[in-house]
N, C-alpha and C. Protein backbone atom coordinates (compact mmCIF):
# COMPACT_ATOMS: atom_id res chain seq x y z
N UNK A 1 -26.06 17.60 39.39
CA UNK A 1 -25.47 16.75 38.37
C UNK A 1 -26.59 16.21 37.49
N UNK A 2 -26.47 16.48 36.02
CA UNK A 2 -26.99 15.73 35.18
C UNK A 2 -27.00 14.24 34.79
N UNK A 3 -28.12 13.33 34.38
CA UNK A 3 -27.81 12.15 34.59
C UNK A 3 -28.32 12.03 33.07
N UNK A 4 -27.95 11.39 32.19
CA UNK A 4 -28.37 10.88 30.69
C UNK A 4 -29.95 10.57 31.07
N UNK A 5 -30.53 11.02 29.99
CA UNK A 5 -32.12 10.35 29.95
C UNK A 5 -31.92 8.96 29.41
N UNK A 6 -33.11 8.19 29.53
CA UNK A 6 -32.70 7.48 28.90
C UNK A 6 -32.98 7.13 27.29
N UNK A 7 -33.90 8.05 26.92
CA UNK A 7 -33.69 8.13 25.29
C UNK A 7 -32.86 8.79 25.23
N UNK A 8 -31.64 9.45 25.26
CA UNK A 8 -30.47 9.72 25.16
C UNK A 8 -29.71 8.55 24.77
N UNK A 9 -29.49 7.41 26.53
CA UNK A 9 -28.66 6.69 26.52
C UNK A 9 -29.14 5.77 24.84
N UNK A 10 -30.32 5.45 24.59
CA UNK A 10 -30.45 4.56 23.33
C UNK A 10 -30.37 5.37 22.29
N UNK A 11 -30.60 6.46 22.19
CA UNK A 11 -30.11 7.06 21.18
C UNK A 11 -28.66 6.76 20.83
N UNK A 12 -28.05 6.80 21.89
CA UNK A 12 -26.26 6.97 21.69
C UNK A 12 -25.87 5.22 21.92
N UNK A 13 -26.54 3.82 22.21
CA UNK A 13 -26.03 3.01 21.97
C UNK A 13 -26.62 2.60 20.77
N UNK A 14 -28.10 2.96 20.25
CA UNK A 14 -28.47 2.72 18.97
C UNK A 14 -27.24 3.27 17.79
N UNK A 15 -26.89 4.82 17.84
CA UNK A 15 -25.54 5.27 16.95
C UNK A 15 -24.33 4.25 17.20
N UNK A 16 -23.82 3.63 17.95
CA UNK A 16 -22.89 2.98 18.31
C UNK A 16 -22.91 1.54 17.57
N UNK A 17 -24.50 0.81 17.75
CA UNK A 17 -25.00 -0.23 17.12
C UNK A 17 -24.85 0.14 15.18
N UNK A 18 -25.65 1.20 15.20
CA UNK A 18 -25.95 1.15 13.68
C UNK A 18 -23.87 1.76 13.20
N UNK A 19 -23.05 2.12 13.83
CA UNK A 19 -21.61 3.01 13.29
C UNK A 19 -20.81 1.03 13.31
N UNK A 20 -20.95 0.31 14.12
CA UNK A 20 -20.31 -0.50 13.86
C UNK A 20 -21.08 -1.69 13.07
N UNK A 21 -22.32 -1.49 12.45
CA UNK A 21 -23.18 -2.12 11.32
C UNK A 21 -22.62 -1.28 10.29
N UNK A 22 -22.75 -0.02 9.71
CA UNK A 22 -21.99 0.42 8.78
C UNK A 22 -20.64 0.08 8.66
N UNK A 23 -19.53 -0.13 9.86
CA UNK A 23 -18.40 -0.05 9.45
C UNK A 23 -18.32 -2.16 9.13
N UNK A 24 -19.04 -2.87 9.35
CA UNK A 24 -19.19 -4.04 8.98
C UNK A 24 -19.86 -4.22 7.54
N UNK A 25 -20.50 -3.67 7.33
CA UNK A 25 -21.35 -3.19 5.87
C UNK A 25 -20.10 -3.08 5.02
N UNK A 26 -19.24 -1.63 5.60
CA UNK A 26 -18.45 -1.45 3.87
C UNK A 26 -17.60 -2.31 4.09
N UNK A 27 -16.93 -2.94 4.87
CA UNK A 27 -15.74 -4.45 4.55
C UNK A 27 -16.49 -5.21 4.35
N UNK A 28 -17.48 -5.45 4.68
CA UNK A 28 -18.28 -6.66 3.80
C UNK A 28 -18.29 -6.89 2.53
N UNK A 29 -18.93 -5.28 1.89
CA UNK A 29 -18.96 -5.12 0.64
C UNK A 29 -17.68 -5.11 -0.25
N UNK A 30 -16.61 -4.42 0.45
CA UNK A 30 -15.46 -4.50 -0.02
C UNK A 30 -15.05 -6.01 -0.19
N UNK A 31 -15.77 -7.05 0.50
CA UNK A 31 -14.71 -8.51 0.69
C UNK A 31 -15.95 -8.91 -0.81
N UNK A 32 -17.19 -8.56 -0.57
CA UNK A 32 -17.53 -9.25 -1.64
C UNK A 32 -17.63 -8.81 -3.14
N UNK A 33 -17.28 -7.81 -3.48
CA UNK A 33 -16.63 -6.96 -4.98
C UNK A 33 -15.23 -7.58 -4.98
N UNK A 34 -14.44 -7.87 -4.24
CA UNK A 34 -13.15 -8.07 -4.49
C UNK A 34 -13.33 -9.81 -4.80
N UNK A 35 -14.11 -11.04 -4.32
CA UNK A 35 -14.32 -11.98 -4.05
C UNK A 35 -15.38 -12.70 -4.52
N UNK A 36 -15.98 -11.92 -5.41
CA UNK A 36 -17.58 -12.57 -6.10
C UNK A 36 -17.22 -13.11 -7.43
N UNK A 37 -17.51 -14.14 -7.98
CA UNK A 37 -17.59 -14.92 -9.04
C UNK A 37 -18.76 -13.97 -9.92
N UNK A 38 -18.31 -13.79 -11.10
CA UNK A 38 -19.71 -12.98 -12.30
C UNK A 38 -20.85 -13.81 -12.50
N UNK A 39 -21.73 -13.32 -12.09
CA UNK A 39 -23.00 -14.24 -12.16
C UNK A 39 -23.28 -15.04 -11.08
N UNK A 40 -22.98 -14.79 -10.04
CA UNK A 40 -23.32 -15.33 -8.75
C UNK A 40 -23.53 -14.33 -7.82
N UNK A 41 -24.24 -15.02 -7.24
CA UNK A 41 -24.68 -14.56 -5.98
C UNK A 41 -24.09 -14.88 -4.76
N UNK A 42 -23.23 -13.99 -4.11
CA UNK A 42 -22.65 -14.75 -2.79
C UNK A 42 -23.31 -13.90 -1.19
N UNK A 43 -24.14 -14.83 -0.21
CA UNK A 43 -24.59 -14.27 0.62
C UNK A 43 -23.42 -14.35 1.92
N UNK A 44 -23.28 -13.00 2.60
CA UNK A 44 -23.06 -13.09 4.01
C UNK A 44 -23.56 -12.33 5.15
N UNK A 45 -23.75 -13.42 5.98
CA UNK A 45 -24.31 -12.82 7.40
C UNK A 45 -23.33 -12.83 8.40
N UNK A 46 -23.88 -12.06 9.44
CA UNK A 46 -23.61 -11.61 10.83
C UNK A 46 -24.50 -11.77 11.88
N UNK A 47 -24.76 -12.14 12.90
CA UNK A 47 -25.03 -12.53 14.18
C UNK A 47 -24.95 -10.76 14.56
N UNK A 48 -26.08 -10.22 14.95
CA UNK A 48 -25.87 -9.26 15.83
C UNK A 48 -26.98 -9.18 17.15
N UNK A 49 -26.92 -8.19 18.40
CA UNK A 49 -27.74 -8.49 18.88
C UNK A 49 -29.38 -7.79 18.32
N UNK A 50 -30.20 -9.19 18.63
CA UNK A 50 -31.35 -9.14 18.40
C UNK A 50 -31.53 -8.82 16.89
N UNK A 51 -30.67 -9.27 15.92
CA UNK A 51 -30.93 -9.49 14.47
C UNK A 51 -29.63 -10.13 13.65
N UNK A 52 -30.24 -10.35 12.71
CA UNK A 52 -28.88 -11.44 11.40
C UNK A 52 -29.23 -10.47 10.48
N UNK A 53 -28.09 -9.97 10.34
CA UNK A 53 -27.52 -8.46 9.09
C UNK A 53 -27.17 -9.80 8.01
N UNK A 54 -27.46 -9.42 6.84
CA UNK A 54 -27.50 -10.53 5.49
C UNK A 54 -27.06 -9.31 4.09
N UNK A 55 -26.17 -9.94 3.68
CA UNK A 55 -25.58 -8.84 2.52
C UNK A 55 -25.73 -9.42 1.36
N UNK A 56 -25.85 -9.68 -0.08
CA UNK A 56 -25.62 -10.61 -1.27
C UNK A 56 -25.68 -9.41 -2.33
N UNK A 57 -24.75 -9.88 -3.35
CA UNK A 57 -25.62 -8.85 -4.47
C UNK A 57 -26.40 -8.47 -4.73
N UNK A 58 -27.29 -9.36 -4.79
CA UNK A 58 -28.91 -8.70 -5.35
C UNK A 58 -29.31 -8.36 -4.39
N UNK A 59 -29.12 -8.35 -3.33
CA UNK A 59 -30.19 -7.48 -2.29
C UNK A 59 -29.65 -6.02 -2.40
N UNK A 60 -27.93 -5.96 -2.88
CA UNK A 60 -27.33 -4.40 -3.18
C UNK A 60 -28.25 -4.01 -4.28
N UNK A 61 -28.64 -4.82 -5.46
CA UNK A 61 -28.96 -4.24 -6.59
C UNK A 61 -30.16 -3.98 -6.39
N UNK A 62 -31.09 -4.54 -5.66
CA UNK A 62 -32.77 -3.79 -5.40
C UNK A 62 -32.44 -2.87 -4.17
N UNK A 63 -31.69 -2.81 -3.16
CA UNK A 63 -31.32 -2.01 -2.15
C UNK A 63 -31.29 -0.52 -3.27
N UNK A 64 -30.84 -0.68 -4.17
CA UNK A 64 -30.36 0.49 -4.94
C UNK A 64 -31.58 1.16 -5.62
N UNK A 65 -32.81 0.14 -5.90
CA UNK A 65 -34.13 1.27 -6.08
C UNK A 65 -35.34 1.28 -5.12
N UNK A 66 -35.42 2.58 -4.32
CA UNK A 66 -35.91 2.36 -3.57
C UNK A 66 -37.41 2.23 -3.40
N UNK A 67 -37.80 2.47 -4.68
CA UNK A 67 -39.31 2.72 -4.81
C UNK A 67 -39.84 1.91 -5.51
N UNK A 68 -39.05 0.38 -5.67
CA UNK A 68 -39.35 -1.03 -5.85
C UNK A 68 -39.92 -1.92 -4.81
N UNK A 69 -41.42 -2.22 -4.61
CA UNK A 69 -41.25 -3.02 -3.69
C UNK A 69 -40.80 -4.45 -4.06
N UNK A 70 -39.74 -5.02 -2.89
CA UNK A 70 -39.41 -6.18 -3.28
C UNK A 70 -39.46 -6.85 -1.75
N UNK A 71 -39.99 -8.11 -2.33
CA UNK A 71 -40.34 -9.10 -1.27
C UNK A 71 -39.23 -9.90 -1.02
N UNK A 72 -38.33 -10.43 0.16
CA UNK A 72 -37.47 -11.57 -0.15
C UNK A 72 -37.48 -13.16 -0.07
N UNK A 73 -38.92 -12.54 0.16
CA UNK A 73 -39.47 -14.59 0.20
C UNK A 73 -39.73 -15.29 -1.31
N UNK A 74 -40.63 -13.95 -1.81
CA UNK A 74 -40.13 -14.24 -3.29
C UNK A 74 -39.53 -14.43 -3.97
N UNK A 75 -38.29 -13.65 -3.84
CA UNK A 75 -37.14 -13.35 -4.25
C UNK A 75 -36.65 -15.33 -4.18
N UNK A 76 -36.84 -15.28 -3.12
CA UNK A 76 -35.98 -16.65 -2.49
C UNK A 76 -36.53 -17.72 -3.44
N UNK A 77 -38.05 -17.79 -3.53
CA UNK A 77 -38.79 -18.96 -3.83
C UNK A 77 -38.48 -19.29 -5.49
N UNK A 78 -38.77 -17.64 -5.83
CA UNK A 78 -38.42 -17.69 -7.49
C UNK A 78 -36.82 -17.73 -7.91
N UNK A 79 -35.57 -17.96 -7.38
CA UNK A 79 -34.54 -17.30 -8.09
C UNK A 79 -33.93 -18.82 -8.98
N UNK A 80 -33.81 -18.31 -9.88
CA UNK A 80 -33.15 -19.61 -10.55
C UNK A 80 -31.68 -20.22 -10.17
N UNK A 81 -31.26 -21.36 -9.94
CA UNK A 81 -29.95 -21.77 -9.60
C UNK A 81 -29.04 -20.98 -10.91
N UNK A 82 -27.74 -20.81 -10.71
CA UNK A 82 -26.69 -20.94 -11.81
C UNK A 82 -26.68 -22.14 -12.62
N UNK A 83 -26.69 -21.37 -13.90
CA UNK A 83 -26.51 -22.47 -15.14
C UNK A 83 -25.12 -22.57 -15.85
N UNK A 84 -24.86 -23.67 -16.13
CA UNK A 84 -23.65 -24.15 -16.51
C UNK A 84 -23.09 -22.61 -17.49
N UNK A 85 -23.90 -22.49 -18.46
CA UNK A 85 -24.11 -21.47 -19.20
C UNK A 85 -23.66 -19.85 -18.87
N UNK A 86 -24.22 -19.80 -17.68
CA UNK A 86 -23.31 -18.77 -17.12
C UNK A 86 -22.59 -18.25 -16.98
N UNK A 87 -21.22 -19.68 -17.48
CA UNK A 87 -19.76 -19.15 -17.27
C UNK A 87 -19.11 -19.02 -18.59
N UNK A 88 -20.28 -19.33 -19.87
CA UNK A 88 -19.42 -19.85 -20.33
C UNK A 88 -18.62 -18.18 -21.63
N UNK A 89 -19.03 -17.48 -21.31
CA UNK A 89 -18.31 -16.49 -21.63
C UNK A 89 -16.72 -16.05 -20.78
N UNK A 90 -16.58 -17.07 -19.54
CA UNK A 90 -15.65 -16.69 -18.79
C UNK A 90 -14.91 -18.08 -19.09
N UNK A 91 -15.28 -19.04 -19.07
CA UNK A 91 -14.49 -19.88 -19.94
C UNK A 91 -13.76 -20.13 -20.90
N UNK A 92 -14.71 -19.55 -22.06
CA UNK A 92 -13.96 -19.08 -23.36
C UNK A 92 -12.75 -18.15 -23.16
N UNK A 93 -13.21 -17.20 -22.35
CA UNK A 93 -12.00 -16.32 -22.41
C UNK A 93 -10.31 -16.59 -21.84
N UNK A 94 -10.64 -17.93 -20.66
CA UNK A 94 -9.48 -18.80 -20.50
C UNK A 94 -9.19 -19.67 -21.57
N UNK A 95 -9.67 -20.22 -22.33
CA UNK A 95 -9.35 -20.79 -23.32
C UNK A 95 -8.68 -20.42 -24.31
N UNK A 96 -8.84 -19.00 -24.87
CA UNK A 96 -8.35 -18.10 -25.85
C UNK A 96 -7.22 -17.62 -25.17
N UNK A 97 -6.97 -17.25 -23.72
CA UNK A 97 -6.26 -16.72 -23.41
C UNK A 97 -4.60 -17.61 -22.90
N UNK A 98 -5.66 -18.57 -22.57
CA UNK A 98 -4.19 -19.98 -22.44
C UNK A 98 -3.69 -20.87 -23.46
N UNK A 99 -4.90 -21.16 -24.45
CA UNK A 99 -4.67 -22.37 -25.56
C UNK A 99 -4.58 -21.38 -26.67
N UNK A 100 -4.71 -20.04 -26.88
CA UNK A 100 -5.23 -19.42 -28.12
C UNK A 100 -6.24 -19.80 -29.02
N UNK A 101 -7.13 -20.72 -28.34
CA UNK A 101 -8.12 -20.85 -28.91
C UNK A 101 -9.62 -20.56 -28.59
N UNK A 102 -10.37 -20.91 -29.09
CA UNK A 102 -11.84 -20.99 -28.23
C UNK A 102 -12.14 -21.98 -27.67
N UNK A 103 -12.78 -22.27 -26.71
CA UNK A 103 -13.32 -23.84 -25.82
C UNK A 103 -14.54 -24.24 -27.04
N UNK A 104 -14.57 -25.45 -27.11
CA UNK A 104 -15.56 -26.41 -27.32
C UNK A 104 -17.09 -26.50 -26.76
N UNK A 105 -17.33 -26.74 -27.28
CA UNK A 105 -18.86 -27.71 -26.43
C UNK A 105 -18.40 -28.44 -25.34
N UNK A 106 -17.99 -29.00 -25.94
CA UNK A 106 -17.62 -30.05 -24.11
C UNK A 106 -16.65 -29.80 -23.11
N UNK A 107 -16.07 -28.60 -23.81
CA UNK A 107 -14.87 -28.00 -22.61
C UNK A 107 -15.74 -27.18 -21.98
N UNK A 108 -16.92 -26.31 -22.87
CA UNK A 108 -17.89 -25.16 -22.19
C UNK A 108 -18.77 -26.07 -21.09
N UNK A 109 -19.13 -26.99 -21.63
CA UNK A 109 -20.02 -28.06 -20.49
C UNK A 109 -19.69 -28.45 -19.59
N UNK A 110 -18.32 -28.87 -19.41
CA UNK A 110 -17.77 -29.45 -18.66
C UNK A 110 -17.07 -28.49 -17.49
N UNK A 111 -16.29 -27.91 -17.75
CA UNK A 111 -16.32 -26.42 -16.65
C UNK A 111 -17.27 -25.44 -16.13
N UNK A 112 -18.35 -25.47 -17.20
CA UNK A 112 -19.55 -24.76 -16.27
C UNK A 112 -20.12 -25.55 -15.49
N UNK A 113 -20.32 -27.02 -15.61
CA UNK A 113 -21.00 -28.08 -14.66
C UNK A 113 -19.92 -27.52 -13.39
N UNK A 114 -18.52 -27.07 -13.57
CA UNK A 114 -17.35 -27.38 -12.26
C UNK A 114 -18.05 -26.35 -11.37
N UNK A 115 -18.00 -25.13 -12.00
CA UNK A 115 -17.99 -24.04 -11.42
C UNK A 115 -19.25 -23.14 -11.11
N UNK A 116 -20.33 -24.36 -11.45
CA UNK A 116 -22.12 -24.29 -11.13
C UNK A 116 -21.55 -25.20 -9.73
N UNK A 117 -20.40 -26.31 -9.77
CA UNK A 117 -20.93 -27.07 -8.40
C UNK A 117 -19.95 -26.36 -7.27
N UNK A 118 -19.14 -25.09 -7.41
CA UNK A 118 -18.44 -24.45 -6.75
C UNK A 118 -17.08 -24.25 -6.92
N UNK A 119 -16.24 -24.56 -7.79
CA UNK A 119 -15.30 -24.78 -8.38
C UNK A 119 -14.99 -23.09 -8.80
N UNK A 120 -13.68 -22.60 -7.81
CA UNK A 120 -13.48 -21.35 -8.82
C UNK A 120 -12.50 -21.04 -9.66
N UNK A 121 -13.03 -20.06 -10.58
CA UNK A 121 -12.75 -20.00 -12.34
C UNK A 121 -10.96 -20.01 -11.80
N UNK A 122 -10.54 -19.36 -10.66
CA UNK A 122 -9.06 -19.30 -11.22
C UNK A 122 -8.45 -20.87 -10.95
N UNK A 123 -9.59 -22.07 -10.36
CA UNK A 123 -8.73 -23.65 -10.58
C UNK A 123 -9.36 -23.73 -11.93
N UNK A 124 -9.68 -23.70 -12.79
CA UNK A 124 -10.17 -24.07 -13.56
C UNK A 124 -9.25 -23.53 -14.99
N UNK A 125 -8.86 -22.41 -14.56
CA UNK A 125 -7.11 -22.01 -15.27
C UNK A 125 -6.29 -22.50 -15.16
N UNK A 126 -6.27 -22.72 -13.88
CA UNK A 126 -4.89 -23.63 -13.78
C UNK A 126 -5.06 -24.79 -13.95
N UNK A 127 -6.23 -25.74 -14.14
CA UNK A 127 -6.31 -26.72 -14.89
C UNK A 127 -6.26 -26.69 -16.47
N UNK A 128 -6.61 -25.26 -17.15
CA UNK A 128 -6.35 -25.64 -18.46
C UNK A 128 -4.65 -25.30 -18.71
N UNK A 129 -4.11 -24.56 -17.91
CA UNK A 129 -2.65 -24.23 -17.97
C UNK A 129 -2.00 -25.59 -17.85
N UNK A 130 -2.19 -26.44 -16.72
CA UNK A 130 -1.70 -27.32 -16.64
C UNK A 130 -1.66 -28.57 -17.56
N UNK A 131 -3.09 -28.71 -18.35
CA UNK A 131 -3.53 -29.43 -19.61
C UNK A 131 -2.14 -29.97 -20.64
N UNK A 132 -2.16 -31.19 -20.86
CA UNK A 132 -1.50 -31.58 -21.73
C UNK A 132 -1.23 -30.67 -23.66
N UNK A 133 -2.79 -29.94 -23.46
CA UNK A 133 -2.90 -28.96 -24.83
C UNK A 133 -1.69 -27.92 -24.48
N UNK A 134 -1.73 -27.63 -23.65
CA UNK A 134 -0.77 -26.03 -23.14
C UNK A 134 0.38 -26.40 -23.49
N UNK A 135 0.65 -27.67 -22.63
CA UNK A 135 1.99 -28.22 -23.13
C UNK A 135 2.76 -28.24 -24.37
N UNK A 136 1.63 -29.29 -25.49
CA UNK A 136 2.03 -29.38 -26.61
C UNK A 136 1.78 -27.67 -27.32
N UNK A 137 1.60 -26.77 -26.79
CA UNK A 137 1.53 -25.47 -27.67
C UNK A 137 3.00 -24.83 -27.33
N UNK A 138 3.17 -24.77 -25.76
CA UNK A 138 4.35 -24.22 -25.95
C UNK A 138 5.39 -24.95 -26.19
N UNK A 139 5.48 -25.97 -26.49
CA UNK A 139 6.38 -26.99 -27.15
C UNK A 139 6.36 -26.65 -28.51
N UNK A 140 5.72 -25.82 -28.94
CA UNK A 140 5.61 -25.90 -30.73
C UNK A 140 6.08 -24.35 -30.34
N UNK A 141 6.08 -23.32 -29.63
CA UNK A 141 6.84 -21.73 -29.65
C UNK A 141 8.15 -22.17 -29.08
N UNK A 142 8.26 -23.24 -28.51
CA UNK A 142 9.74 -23.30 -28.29
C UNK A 142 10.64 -23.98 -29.34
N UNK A 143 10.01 -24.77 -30.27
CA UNK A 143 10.66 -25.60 -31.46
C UNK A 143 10.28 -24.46 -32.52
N UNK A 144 9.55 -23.61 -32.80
CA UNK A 144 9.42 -22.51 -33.66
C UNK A 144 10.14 -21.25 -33.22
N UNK A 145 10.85 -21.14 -32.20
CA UNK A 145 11.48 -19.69 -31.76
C UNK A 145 12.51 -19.99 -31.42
N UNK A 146 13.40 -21.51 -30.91
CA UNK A 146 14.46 -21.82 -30.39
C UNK A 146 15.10 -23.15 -30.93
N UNK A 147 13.90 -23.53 -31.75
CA UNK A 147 14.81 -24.97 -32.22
C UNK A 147 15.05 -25.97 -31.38
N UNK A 148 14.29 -26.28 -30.58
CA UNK A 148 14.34 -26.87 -29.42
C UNK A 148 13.00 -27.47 -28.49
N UNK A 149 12.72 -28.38 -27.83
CA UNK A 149 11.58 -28.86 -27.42
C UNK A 149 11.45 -28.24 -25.34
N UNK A 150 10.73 -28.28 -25.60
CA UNK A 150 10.16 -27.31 -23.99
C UNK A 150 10.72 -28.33 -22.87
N UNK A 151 11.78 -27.82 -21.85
CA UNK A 151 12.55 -28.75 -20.91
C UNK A 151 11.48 -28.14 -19.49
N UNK A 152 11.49 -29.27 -18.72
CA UNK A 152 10.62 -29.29 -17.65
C UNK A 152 10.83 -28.51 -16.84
N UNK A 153 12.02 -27.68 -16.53
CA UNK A 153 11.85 -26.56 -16.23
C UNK A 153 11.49 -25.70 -16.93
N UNK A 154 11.25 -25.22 -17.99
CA UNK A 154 10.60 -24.06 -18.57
C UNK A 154 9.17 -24.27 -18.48
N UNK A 155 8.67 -25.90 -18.46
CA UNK A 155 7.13 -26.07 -18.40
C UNK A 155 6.79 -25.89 -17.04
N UNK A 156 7.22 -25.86 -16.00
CA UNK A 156 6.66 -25.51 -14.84
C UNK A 156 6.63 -23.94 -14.67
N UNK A 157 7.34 -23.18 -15.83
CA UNK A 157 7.46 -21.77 -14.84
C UNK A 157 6.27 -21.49 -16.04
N UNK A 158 6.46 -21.98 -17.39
CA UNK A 158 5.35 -21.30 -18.33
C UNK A 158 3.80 -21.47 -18.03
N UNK A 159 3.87 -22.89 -17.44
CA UNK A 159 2.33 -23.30 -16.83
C UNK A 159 1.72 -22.03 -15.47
N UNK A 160 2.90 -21.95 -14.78
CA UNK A 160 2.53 -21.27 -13.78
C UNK A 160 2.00 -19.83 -14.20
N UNK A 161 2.76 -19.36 -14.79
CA UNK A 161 2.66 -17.75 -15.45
C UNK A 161 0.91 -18.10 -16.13
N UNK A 162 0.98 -18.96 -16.87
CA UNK A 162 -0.60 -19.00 -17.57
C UNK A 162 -1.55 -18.99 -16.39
N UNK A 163 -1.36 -19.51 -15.28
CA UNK A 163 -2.31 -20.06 -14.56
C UNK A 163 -2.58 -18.98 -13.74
N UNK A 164 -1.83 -17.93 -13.68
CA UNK A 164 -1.25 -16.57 -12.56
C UNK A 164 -2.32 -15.43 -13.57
N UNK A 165 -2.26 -15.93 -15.00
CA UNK A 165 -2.86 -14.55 -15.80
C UNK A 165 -2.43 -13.86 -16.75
N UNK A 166 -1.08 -14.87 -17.14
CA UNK A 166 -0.12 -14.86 -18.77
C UNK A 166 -1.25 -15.02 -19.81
N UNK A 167 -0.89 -14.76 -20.66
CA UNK A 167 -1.93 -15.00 -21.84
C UNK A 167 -0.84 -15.77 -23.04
N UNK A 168 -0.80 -16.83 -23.82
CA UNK A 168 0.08 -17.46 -24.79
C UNK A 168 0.53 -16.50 -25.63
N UNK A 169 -0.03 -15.43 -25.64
CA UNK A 169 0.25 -14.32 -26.32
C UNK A 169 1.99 -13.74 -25.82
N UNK A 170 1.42 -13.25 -24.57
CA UNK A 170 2.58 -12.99 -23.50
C UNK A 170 3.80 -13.82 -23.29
N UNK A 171 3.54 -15.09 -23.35
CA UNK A 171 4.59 -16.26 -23.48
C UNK A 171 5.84 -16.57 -24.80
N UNK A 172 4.44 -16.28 -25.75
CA UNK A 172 5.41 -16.24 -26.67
C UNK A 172 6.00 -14.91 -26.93
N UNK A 173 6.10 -13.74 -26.75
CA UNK A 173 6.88 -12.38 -26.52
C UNK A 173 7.73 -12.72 -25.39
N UNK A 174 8.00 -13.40 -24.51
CA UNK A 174 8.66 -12.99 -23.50
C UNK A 174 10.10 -14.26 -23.90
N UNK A 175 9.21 -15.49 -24.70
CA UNK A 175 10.44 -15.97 -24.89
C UNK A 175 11.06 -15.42 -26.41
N UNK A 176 10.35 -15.12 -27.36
CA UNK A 176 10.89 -14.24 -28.35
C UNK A 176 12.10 -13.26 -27.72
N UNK A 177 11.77 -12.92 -26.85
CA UNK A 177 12.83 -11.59 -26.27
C UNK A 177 13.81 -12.10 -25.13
N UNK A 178 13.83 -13.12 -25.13
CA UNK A 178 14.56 -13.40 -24.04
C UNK A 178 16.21 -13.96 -23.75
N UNK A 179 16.70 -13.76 -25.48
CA UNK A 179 17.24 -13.39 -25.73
C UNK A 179 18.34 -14.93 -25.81
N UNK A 180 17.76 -16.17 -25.53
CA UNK A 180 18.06 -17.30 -25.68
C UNK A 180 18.48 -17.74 -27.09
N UNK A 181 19.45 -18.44 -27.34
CA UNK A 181 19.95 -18.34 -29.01
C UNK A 181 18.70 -19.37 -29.83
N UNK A 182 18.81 -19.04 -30.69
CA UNK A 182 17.68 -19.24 -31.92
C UNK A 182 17.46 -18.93 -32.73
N UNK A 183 15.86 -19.01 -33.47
CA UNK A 183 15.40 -18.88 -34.79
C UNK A 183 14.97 -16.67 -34.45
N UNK A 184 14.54 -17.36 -33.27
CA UNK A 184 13.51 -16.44 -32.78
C UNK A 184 14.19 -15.22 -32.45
N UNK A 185 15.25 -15.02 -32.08
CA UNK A 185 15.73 -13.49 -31.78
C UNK A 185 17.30 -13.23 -32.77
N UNK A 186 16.85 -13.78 -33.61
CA UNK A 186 18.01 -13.27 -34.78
C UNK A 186 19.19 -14.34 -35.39
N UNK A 187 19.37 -14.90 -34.23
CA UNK A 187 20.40 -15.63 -34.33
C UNK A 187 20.73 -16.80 -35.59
């Protein structure tokens, strides 16, 4: 009877070690592409034996050239925090997309301070959805398409839809078509 050597046996619990590090690797990666804020960096670790497996973007994005040397103490010592600034191309684009307008200076300041201190972008929609501005807008497509002022049930389902990923654009087409009597669909 043959008995495993034992560089065999570590050979075959080392494959076993490194098959369930890969299969932790791609759901990792999968949780953090599906789950990462633009312009951030989100780190996660694992406890394994005799090491802490550590994943973040940027270690994918220098992982990816290999003939970079990169240090991660450096990395660590030099990296700059997130700046308010950061977001504010992702801000604007809630702004345009809920108010039809562009954000301000102090709406850009004031939500990138949120979402530099951890705040994510989709509360920060649903705070401008929820905004007294949203209100008074679709109050003006409902008195311009129906002759009529926005009843608190229509403001809870229109707020919600904005806050979900409606665009005012979308809002006002859906009540244009919706076939409610008015200015707005013929009537």
């Amino acid at each position: 009877m043959d008995f495993p050597r034992n560089d065999d046996r570590s050979r075959k619990l080392g494959g076993l070690a490194l098959t369930k590090w890969l299969l932790w690797s791609v759901a990792t990666l999968g949780f953090i592409a599906s789950s990462a804020t633009p312009g951030r960096t989100q780190t996660l670790c694992q406890q394994e034996e005799g090491f802490v497996l550590c994943l973040d973007r940027d270690w994918l994005r220098y992982y990816n050239q290999p003939y970079s040397e990169f240090d991660w103490q450096t990395y660590i010592r030099n990296r700059t925090p997130d700046q308010p600034s950061d977001y504010y191309d992702d801000i604007d684009r809630v702004y345009r997309e809920v108010l039809g307008r562009a954000a301000e200076a102090a709406d850009l300041q004031r939500w990138g301070d949120a979402l530099v201190a951890g705040t994510p972008l989709p509360q920060v929609r649903r705070a401008v959805a929820e905004s007294e501005e949203t209100q008074q807008r679709l109050n003006e497509i409902y008195r311009d398409l129906l002759d009529r002022d926005l009843d608190d049930r229509s403001w809870e389902l229109w707020r919600n839809r904005l806050a979900e990923g409606a665009t005012l654009r979308d809002v006002y087409r859906e009540i244009l078509t919706s076939g409610e009597p008015g200015r707005g669909n013929g009537e």
